[in-house]
C-alpha atoms as a PDB file:
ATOM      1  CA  UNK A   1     -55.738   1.461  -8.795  1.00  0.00           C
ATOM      2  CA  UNK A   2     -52.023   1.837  -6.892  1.00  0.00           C
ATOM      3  CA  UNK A   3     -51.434   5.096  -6.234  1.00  0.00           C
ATOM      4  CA  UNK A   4     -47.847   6.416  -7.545  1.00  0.00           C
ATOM      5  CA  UNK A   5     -45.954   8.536  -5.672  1.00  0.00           C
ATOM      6  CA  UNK A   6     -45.135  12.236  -8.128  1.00  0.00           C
ATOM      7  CA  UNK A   7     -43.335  14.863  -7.813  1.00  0.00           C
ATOM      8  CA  UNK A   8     -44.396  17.845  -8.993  1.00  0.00           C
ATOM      9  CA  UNK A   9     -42.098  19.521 -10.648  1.00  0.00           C
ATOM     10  CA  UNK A  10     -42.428  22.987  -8.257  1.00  0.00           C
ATOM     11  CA  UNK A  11     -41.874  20.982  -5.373  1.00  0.00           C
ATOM     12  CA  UNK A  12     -38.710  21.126  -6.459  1.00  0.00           C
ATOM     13  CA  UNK A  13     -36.190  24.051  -5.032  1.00  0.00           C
ATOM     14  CA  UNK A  14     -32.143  25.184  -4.604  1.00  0.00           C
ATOM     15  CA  UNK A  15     -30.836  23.052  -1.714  1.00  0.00           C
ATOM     16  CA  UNK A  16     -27.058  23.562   0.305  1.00  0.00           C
ATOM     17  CA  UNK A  17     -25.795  20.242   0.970  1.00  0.00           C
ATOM     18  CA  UNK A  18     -22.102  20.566   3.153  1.00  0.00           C
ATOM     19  CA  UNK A  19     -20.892  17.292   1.323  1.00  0.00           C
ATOM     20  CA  UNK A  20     -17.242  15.330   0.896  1.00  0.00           C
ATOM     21  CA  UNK A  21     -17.092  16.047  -3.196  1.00  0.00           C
ATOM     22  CA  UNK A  22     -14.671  12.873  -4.752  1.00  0.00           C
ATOM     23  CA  UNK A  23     -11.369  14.593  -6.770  1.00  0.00           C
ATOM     24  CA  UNK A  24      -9.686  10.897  -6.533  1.00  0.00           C
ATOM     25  CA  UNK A  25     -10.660   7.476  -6.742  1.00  0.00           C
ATOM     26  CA  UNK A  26      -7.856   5.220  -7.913  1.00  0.00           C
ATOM     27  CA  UNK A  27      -6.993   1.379  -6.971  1.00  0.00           C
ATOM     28  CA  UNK A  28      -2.925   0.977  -6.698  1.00  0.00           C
ATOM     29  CA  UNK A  29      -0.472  -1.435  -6.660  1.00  0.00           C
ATOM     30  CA  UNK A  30       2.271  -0.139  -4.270  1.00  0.00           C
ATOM     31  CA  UNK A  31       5.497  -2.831  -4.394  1.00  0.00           C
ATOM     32  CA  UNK A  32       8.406  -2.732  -1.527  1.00  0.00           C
ATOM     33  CA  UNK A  33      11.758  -4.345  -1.122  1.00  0.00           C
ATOM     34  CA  UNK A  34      13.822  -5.591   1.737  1.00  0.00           C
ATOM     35  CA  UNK A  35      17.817  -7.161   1.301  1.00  0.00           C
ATOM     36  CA  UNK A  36      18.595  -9.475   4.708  1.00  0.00           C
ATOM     37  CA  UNK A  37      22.031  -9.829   4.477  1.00  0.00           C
ATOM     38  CA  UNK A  38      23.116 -13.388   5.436  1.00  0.00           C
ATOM     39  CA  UNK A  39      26.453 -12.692   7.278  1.00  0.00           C
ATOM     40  CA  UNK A  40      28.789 -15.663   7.089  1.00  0.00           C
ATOM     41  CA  UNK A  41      27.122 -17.192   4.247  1.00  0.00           C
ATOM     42  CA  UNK A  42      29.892 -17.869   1.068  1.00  0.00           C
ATOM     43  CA  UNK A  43      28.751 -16.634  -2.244  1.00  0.00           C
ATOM     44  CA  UNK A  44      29.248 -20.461  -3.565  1.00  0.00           C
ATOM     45  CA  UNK A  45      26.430 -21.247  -1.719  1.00  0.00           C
ATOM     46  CA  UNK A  46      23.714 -18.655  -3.344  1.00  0.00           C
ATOM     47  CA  UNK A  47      21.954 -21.768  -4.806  1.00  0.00           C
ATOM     48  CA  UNK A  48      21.313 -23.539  -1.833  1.00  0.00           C
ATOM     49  CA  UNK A  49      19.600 -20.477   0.353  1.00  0.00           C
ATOM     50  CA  UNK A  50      15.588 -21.929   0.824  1.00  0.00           C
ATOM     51  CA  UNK A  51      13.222 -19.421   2.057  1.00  0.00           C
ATOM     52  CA  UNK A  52       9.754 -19.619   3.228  1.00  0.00           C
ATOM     53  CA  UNK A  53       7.831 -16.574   3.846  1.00  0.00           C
ATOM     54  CA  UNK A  54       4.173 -15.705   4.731  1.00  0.00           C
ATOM     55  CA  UNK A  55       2.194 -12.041   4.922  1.00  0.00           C
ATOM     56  CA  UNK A  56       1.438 -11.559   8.671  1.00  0.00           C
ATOM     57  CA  UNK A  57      -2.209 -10.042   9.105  1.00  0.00           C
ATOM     58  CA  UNK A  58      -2.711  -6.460   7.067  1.00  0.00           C
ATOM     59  CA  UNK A  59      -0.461  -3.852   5.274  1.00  0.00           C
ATOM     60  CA  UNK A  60       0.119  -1.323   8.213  1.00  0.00           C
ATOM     61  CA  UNK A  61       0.059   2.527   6.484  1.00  0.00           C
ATOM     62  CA  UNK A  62       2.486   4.745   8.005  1.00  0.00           C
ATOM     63  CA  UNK A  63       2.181   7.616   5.809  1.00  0.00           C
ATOM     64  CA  UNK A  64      -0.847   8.650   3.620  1.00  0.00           C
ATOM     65  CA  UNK A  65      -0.533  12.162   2.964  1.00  0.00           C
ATOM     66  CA  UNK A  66      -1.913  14.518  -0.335  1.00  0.00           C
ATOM     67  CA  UNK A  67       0.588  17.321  -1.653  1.00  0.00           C
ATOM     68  CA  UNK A  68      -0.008  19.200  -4.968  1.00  0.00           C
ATOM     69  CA  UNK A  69      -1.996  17.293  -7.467  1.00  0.00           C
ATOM     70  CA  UNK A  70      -0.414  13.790  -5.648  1.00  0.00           C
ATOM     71  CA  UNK A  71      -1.046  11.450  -2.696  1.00  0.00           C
ATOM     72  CA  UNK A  72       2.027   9.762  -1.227  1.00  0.00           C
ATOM     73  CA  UNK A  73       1.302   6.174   0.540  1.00  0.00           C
ATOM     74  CA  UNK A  74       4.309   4.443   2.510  1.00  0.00           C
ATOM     75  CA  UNK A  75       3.862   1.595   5.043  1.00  0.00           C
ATOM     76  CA  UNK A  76       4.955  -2.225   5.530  1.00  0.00           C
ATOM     77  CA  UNK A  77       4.253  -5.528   5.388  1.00  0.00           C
ATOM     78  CA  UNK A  78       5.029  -7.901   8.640  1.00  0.00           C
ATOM     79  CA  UNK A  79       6.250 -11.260   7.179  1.00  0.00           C
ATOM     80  CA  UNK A  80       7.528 -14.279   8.622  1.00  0.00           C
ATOM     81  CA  UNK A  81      10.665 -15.792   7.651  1.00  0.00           C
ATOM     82  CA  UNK A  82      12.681 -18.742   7.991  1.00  0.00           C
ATOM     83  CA  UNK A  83      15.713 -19.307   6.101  1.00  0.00           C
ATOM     84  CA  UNK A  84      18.016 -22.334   5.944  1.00  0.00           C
ATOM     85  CA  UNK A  85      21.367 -22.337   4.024  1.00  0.00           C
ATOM     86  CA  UNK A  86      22.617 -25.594   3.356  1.00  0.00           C
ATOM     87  CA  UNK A  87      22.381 -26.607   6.756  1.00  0.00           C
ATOM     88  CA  UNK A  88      24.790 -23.772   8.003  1.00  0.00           C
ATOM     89  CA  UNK A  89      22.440 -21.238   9.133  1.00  0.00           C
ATOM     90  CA  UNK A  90      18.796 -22.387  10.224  1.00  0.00           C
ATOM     91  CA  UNK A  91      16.301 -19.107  11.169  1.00  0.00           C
ATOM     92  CA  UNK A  92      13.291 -19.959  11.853  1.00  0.00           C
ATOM     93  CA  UNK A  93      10.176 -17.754  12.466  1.00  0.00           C
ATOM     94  CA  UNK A  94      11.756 -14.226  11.855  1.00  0.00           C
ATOM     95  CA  UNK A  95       9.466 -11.578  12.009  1.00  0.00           C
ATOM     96  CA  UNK A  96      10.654  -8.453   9.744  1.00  0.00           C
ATOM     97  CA  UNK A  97       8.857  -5.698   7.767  1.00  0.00           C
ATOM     98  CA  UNK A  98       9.081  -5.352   4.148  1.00  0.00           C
ATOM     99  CA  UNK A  99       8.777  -1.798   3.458  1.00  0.00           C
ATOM    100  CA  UNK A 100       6.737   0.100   0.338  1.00  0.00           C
ATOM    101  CA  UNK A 101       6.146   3.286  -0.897  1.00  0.00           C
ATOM    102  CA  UNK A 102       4.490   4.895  -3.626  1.00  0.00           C
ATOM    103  CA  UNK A 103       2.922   8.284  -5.388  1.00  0.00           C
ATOM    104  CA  UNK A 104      -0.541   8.240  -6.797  1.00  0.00           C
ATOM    105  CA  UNK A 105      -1.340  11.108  -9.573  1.00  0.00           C
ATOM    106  CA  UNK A 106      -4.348  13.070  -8.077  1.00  0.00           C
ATOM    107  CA  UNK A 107      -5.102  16.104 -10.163  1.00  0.00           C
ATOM    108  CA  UNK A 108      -6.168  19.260  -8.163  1.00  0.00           C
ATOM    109  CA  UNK A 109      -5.568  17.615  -4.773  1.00  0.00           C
ATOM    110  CA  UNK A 110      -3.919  19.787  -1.936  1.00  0.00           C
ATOM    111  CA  UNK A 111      -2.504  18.893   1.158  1.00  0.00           C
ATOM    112  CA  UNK A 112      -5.049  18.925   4.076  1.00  0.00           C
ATOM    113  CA  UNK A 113      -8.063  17.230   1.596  1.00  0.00           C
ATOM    114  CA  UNK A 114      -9.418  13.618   2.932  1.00  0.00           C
ATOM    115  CA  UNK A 115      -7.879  10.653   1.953  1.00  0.00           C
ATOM    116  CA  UNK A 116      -9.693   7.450   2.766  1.00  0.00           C
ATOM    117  CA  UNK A 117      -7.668   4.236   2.471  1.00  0.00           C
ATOM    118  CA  UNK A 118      -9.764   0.621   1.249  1.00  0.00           C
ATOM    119  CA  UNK A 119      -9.518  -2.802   0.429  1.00  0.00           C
ATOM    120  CA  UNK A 120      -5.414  -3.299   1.235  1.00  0.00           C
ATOM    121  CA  UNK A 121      -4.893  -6.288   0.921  1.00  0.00           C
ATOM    122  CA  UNK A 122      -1.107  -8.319  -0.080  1.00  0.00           C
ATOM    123  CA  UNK A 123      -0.704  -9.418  -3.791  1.00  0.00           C
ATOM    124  CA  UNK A 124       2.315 -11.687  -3.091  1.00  0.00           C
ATOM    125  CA  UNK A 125       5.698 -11.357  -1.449  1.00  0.00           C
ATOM    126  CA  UNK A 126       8.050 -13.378  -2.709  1.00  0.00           C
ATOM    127  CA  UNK A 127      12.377 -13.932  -2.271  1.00  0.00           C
ATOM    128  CA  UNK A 128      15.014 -14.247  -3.730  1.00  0.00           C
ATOM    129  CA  UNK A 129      18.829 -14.726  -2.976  1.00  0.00           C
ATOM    130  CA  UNK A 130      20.906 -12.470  -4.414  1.00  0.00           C
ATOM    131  CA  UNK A 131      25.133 -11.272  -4.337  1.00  0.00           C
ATOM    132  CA  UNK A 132      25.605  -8.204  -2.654  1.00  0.00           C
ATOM    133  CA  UNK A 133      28.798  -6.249  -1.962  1.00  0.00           C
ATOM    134  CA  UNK A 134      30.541  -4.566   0.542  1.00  0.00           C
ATOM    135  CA  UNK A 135      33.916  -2.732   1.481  1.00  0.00           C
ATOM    136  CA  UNK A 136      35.708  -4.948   4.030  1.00  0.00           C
ATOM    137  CA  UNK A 137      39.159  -3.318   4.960  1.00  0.00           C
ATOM    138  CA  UNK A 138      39.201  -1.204   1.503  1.00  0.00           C
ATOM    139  CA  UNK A 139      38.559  -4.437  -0.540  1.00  0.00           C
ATOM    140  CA  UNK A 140      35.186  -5.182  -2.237  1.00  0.00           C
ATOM    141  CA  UNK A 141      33.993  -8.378  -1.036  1.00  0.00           C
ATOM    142  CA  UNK A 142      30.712 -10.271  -2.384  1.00  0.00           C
ATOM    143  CA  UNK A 143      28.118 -11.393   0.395  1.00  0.00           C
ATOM    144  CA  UNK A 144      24.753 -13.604   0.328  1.00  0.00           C
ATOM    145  CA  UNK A 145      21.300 -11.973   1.126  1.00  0.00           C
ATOM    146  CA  UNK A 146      17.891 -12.664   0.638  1.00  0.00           C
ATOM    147  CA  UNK A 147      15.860  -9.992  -1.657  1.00  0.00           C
ATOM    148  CA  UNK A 148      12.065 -10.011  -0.307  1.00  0.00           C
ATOM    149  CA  UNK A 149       9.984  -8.376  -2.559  1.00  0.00           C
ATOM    150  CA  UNK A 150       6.390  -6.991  -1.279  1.00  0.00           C
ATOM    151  CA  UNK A 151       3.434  -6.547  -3.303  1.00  0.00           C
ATOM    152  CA  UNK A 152       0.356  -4.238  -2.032  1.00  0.00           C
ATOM    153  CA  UNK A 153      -3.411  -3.417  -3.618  1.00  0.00           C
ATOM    154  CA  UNK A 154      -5.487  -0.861  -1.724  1.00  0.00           C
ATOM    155  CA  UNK A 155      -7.944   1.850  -2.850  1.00  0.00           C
ATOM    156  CA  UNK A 156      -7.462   5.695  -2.722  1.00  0.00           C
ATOM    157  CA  UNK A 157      -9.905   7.591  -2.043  1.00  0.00           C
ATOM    158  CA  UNK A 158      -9.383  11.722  -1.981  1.00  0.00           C
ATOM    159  CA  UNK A 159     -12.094  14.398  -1.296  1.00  0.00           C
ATOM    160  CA  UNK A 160     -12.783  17.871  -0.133  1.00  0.00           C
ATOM    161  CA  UNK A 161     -15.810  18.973   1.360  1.00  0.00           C
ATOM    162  CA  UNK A 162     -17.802  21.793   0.038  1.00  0.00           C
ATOM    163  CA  UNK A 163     -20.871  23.368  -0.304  1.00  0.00           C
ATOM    164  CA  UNK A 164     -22.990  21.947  -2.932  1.00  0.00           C
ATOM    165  CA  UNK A 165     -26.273  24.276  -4.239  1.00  0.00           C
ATOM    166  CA  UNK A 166     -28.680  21.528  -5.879  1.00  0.00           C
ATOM    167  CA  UNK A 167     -32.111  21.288  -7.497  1.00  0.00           C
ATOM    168  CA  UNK A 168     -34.231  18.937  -5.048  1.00  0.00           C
ATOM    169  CA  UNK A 169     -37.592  18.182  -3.607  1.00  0.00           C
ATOM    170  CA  UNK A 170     -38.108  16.774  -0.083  1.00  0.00           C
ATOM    171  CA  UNK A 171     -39.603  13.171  -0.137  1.00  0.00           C
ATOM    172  CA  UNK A 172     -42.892  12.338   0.497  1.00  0.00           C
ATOM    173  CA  UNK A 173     -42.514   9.654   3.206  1.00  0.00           C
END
């Protein structure tokens, strides 16, 4: 015969528990952009700008911060970059940061409730060259740059901490 461990049920009594209560749990997709301009480089030579670029290590957050019924998330991602344009211009190993930003819906957060940040990891970044202009002595002129675009997953977490008044019974070992 194995004994079984019961509860009875007037062992049971009102408990306070001081506990984070969840008001948000949502996974994101943040996305970011960054335009290098290529100075020097002629618009007739758009097709011929090669790119190779690689996520550096983690997302860094800069900014995670809950106001009214939203949390807003901005931070970076450090790539590497090398670039060659038909052998004109040859950068190699370029460190830059591709910024993102983005607002998550939260109903009934406020600001000063705990935000936990999980899982961030890098989707993809990927480039392309694009025609950009600018005003050079009151004339528009087209330039080349490189359009990196930044892809980011992480996990949102939001609580508050309350008390909590439940209906529980101490264990028995």
């Amino acid at each position: 015969m194995a004994f079984v461990n019961q509860i009875v049920p007037s062992q049971f009594v009102n408990q306070r528990l001081k506990s984070l209560r969840v008001l948000c749990q949502e996974r994101v997709n943040e996305f970011g952009d960054l335009a290098i301009p290529l100075a020097g480089v002629d618009v007739a030579l758009l097709d011929q700008v090669q790119a190779t670029i690689t996520a550096v290590g983690t997302p860094v957050i800069q900014v995670l911060e809950a106001v009214p019924n939203k949390v807003v998330n901005i931070g970076y991602v450090p790539v590497t970059l090398s670039i060659v344009v038909a052998e004109i211009i040859n950068l190699v190993d370029i460190t830059v940061n591709v910024p993102f930003q983005g607002v998550v819906e939260c109903p009934g957060v406020l600001p000063g409730d705990n935000i936990q940040k999980h899982d961030i990891q890098v989707l993809g970044v990927v480039d392309t060259p694009i025609t950009q202009y600018a005003v050079v002595g009151g004339v528009l002129v087209p330039t080349v740059a490189l359009l990196l675009k930044a892809v980011v997953e992480l996990c949102i977490v939001v609580g508050r901490e309350e008390i909590l008044k439940i209906n529980a019974a101490p264990t028995f070992c």
